[in-house]
N, C-alpha and C. Protein backbone atom coordinates (compact mmCIF):
# COMPACT_ATOMS: atom_id res chain seq x y z
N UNK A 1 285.35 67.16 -21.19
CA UNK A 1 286.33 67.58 -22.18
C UNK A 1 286.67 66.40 -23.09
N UNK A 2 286.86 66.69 -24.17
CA UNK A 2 287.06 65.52 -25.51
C UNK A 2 288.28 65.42 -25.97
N UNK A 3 289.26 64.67 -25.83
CA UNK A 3 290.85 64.91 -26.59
C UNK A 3 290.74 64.24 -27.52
N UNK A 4 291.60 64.61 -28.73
CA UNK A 4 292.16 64.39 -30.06
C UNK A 4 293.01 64.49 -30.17
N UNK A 5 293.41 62.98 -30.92
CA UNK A 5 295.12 62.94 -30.46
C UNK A 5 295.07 62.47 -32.63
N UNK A 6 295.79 63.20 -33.38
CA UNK A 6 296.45 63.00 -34.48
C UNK A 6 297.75 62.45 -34.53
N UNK A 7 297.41 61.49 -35.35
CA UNK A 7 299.06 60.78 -35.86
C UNK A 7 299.33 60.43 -37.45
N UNK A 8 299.99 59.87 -38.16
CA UNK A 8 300.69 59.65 -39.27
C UNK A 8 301.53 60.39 -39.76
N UNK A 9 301.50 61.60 -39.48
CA UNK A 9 302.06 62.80 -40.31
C UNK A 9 303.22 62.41 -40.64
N UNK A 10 304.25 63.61 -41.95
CA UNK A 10 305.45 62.95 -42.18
C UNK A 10 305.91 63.95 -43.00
N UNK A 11 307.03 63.22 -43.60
CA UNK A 11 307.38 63.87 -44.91
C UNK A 11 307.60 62.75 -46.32
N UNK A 12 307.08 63.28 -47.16
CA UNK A 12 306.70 62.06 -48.10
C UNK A 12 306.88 62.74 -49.45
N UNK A 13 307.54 61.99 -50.63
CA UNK A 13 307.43 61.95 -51.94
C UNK A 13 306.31 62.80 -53.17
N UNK A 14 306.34 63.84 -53.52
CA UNK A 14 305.32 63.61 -54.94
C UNK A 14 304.83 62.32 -55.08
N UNK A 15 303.41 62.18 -55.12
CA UNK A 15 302.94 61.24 -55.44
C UNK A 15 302.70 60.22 -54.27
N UNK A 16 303.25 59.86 -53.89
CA UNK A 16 303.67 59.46 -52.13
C UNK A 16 301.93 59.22 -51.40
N UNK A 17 302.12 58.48 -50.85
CA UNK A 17 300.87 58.16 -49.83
C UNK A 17 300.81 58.24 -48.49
N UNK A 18 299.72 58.88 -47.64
CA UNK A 18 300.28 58.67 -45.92
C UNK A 18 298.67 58.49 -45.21
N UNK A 19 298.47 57.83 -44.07
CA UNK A 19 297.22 57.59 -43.66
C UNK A 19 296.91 58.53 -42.12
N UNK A 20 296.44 59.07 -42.10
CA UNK A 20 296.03 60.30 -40.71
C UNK A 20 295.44 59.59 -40.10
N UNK A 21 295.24 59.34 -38.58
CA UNK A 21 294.69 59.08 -37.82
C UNK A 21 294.02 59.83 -36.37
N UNK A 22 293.12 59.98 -36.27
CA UNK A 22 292.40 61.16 -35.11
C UNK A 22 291.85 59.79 -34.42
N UNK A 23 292.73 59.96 -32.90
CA UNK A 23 291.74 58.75 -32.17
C UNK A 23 290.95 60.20 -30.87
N UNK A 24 290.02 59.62 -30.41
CA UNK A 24 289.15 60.58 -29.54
C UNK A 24 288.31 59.41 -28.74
N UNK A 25 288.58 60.64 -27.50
CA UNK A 25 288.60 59.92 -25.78
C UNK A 25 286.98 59.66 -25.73
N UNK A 26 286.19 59.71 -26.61
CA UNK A 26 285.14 58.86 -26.57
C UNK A 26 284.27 58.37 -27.55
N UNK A 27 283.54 57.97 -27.18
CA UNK A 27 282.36 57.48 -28.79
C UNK A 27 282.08 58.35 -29.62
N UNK A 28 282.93 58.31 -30.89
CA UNK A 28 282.65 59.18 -32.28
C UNK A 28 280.88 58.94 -32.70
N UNK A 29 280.70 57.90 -32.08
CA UNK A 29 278.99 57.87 -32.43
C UNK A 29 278.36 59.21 -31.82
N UNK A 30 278.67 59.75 -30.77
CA UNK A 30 278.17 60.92 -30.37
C UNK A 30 278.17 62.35 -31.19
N UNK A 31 279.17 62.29 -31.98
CA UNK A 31 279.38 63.65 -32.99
C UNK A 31 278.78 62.87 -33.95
N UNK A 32 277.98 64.49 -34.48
CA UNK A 32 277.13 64.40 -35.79
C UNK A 32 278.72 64.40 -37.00
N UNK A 33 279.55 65.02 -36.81
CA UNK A 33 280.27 65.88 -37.98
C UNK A 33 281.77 65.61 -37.32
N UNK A 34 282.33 64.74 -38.11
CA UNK A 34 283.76 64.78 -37.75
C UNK A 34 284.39 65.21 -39.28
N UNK A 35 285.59 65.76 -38.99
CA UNK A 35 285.95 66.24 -40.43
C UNK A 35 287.73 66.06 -39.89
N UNK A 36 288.32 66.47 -41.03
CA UNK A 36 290.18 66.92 -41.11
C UNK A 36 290.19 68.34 -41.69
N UNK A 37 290.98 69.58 -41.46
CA UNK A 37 291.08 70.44 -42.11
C UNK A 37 292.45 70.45 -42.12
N UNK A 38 293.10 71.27 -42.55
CA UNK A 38 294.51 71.94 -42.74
C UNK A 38 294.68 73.41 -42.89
N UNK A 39 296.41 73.93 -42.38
CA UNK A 39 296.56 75.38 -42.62
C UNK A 39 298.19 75.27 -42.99
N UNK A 40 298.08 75.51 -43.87
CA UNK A 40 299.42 76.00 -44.72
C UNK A 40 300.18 77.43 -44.09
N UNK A 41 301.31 77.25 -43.93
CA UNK A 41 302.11 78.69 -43.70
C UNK A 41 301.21 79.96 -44.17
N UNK A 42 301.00 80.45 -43.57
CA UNK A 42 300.26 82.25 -44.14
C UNK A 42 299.02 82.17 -44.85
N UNK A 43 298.60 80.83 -44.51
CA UNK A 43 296.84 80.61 -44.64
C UNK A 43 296.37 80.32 -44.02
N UNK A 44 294.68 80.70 -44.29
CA UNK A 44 293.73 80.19 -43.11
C UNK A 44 293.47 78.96 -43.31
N UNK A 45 293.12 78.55 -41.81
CA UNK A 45 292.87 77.13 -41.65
C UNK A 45 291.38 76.78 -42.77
N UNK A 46 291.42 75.27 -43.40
CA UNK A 46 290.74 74.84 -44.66
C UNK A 46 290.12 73.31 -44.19
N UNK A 47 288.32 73.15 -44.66
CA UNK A 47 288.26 72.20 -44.45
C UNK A 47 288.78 71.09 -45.76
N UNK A 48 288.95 69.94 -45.52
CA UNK A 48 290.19 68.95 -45.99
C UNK A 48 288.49 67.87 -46.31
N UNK A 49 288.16 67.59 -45.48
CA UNK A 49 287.47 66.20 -45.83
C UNK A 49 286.13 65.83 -44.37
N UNK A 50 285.19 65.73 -44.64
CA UNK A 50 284.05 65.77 -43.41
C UNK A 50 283.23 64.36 -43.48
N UNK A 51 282.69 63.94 -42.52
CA UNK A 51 281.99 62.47 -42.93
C UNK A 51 280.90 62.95 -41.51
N UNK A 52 279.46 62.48 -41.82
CA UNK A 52 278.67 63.07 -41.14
C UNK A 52 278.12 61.54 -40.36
N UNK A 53 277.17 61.67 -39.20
CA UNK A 53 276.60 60.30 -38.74
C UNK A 53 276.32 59.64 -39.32
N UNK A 54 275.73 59.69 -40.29
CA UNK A 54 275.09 58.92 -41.48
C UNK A 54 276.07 58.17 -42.46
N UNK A 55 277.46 58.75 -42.32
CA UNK A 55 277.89 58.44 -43.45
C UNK A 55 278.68 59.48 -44.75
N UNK A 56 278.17 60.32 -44.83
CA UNK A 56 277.91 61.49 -45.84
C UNK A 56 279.01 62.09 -45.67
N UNK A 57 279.71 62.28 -46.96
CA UNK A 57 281.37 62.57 -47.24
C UNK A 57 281.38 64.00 -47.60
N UNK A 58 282.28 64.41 -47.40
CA UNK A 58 282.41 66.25 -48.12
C UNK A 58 283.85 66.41 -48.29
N UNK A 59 284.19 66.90 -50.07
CA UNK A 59 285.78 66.68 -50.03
C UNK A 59 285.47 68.18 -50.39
N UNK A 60 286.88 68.76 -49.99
CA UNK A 60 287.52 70.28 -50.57
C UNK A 60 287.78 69.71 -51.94
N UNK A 61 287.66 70.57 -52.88
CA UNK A 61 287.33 70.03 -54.36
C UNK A 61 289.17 69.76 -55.07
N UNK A 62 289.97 70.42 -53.75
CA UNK A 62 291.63 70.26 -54.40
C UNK A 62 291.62 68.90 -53.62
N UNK A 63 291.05 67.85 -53.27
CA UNK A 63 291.42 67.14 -52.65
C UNK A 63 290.57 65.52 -52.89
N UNK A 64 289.50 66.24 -54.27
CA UNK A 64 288.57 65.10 -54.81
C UNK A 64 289.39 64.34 -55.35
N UNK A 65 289.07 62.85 -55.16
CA UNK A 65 289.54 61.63 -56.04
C UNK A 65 290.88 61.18 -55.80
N UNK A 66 291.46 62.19 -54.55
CA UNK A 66 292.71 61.52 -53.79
C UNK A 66 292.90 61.09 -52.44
N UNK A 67 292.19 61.95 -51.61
CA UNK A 67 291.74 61.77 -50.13
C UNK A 67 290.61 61.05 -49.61
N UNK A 68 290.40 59.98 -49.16
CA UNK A 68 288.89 59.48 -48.30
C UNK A 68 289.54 59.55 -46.78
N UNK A 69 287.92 59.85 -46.41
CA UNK A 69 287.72 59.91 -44.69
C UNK A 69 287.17 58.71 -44.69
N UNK A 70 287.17 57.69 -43.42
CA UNK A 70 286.63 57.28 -42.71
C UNK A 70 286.89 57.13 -41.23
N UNK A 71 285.87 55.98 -40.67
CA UNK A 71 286.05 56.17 -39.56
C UNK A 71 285.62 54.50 -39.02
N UNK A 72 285.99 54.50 -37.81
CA UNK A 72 285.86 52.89 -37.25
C UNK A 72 285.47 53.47 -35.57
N UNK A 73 284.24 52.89 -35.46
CA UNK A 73 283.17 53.76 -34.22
C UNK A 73 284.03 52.90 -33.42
N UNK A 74 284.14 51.47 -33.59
CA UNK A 74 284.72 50.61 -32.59
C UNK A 74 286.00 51.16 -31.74
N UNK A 75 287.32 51.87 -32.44
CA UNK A 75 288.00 52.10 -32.52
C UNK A 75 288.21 53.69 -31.88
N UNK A 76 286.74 54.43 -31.99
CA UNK A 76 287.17 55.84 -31.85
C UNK A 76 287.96 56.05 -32.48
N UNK A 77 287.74 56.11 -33.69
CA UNK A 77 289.01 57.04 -34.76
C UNK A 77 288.88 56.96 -35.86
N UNK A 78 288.94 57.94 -36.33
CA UNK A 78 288.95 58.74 -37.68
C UNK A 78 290.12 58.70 -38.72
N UNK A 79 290.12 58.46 -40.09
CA UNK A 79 290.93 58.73 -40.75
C UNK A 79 291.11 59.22 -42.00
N UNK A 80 292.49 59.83 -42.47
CA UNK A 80 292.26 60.02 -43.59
C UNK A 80 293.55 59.76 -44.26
N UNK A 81 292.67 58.97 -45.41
CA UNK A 81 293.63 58.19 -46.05
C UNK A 81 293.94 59.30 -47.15
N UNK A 82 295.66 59.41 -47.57
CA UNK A 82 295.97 60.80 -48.41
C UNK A 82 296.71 59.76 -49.68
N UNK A 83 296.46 59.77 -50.83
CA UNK A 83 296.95 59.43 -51.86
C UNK A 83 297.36 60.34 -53.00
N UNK A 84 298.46 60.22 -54.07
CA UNK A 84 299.06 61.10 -54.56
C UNK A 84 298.90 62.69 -54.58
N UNK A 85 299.77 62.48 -53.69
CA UNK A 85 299.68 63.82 -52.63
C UNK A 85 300.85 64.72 -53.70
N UNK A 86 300.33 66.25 -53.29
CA UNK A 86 301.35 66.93 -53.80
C UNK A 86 301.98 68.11 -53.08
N UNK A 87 302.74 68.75 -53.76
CA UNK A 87 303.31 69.55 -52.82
C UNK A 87 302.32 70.66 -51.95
N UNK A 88 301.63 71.22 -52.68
CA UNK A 88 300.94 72.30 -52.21
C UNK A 88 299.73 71.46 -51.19
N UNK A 89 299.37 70.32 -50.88
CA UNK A 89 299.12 69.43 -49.72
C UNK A 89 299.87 69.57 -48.23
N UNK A 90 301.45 70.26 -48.10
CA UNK A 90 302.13 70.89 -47.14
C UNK A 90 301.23 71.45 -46.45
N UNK A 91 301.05 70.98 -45.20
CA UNK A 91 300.32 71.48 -43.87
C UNK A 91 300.45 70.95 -42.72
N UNK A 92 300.04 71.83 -41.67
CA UNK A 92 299.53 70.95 -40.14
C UNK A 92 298.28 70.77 -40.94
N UNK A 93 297.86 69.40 -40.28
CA UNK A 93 296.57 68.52 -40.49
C UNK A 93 295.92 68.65 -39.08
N UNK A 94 294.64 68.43 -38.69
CA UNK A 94 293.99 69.09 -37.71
C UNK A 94 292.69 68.12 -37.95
N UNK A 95 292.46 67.43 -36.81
CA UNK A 95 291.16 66.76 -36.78
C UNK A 95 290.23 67.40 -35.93
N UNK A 96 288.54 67.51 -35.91
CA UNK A 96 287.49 68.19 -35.40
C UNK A 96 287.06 67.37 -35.63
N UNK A 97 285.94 67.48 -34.28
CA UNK A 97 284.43 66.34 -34.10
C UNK A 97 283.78 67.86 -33.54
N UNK A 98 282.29 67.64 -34.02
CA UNK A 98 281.51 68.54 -33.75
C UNK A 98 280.16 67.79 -32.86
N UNK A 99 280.17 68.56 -31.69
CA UNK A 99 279.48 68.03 -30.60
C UNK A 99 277.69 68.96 -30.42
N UNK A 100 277.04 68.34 -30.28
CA UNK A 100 275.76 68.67 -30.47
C UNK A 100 275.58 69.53 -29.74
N UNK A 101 276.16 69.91 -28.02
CA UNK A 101 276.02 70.63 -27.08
C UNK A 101 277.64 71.83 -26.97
N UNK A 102 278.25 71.13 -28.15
CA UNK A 102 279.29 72.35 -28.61
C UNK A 102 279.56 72.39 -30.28
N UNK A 103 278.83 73.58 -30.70
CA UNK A 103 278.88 73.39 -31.93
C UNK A 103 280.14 73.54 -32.89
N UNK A 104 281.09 74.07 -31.93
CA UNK A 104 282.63 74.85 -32.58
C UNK A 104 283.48 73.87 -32.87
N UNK A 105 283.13 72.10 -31.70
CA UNK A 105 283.70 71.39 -31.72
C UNK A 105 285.17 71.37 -30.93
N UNK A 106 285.76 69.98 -31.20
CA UNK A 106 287.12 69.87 -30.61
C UNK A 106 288.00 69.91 -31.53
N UNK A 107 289.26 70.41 -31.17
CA UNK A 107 290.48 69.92 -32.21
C UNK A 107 291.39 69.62 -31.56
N UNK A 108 292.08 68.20 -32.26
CA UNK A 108 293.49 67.80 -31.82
C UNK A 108 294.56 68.99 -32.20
N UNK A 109 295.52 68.22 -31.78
CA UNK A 109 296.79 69.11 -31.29
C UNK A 109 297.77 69.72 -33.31
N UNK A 110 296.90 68.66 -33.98
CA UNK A 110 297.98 68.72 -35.48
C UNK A 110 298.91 67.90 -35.43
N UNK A 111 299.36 67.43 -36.84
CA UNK A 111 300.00 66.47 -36.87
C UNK A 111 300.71 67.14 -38.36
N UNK A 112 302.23 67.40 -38.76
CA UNK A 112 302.60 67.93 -40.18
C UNK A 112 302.62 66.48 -40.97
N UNK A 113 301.71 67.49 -42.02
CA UNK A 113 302.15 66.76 -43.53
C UNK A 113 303.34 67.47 -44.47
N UNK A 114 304.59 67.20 -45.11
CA UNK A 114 305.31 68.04 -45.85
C UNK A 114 305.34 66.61 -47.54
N UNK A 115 305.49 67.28 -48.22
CA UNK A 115 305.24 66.52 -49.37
C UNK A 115 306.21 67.70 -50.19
N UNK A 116 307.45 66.79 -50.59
CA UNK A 116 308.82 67.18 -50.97
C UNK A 116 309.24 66.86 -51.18
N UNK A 117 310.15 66.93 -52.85
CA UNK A 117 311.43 65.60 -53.12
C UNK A 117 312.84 66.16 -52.43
């Protein structure tokens, strides 16, 4: 079994910055596909931002040119860095690693983002 533990979440400013963190109980070198998604009140859950073994980034297109993923193998953990954030950014945040022998993957527990003056 794989745990994911999310942290940074908050409540933060228009414009406002906050950094996500997904640490996981073992070597992220093992997942091909770690990503962040989110689900807003009375929506379905959305992928947010994906970074593949290689490297290889995938943004939700409401989220180009403000959000980067990375990750630090050393560290086991994933992040995502959120910059001028806006309101409609309001969500649980949700980290997934996708495992070769489970393709559905794991997810941490969520962590809220609220972005509000």
């Amino acid at each position: 079994q794989v745990q994911l533990v999310e942290s940074g979440g908050g409540l933060v400013q228009p414009g406002g910055s906050l950094r996500l963190s997904c640490e996981v109980s073992r070597s992220i070198s093992s997942f091909p596909i770690m990503g962040w998604y989110r689900q807003a009140p009375g929506k379905q859950r959305e992928m947010v931002a994906s970074i593949t073994w290689g490297g290889t980034r995938n943004y939700a297109d409401s989220v180009k040119g403000r959000f980067t993923i990375s990750r630090d193998n050393a560290r086991n953990t994933v992040f995502l860095q959120m910059n001028n954030l806006k309101p409609e950014d309001t969500a649980i945040y949700y980290c997934n690693v996708k495992a070769t022998d489970y393709p559905p993957g794991y997810w941490g527990q969520g962590t809220q983002v609220t972005v509000s003056s």
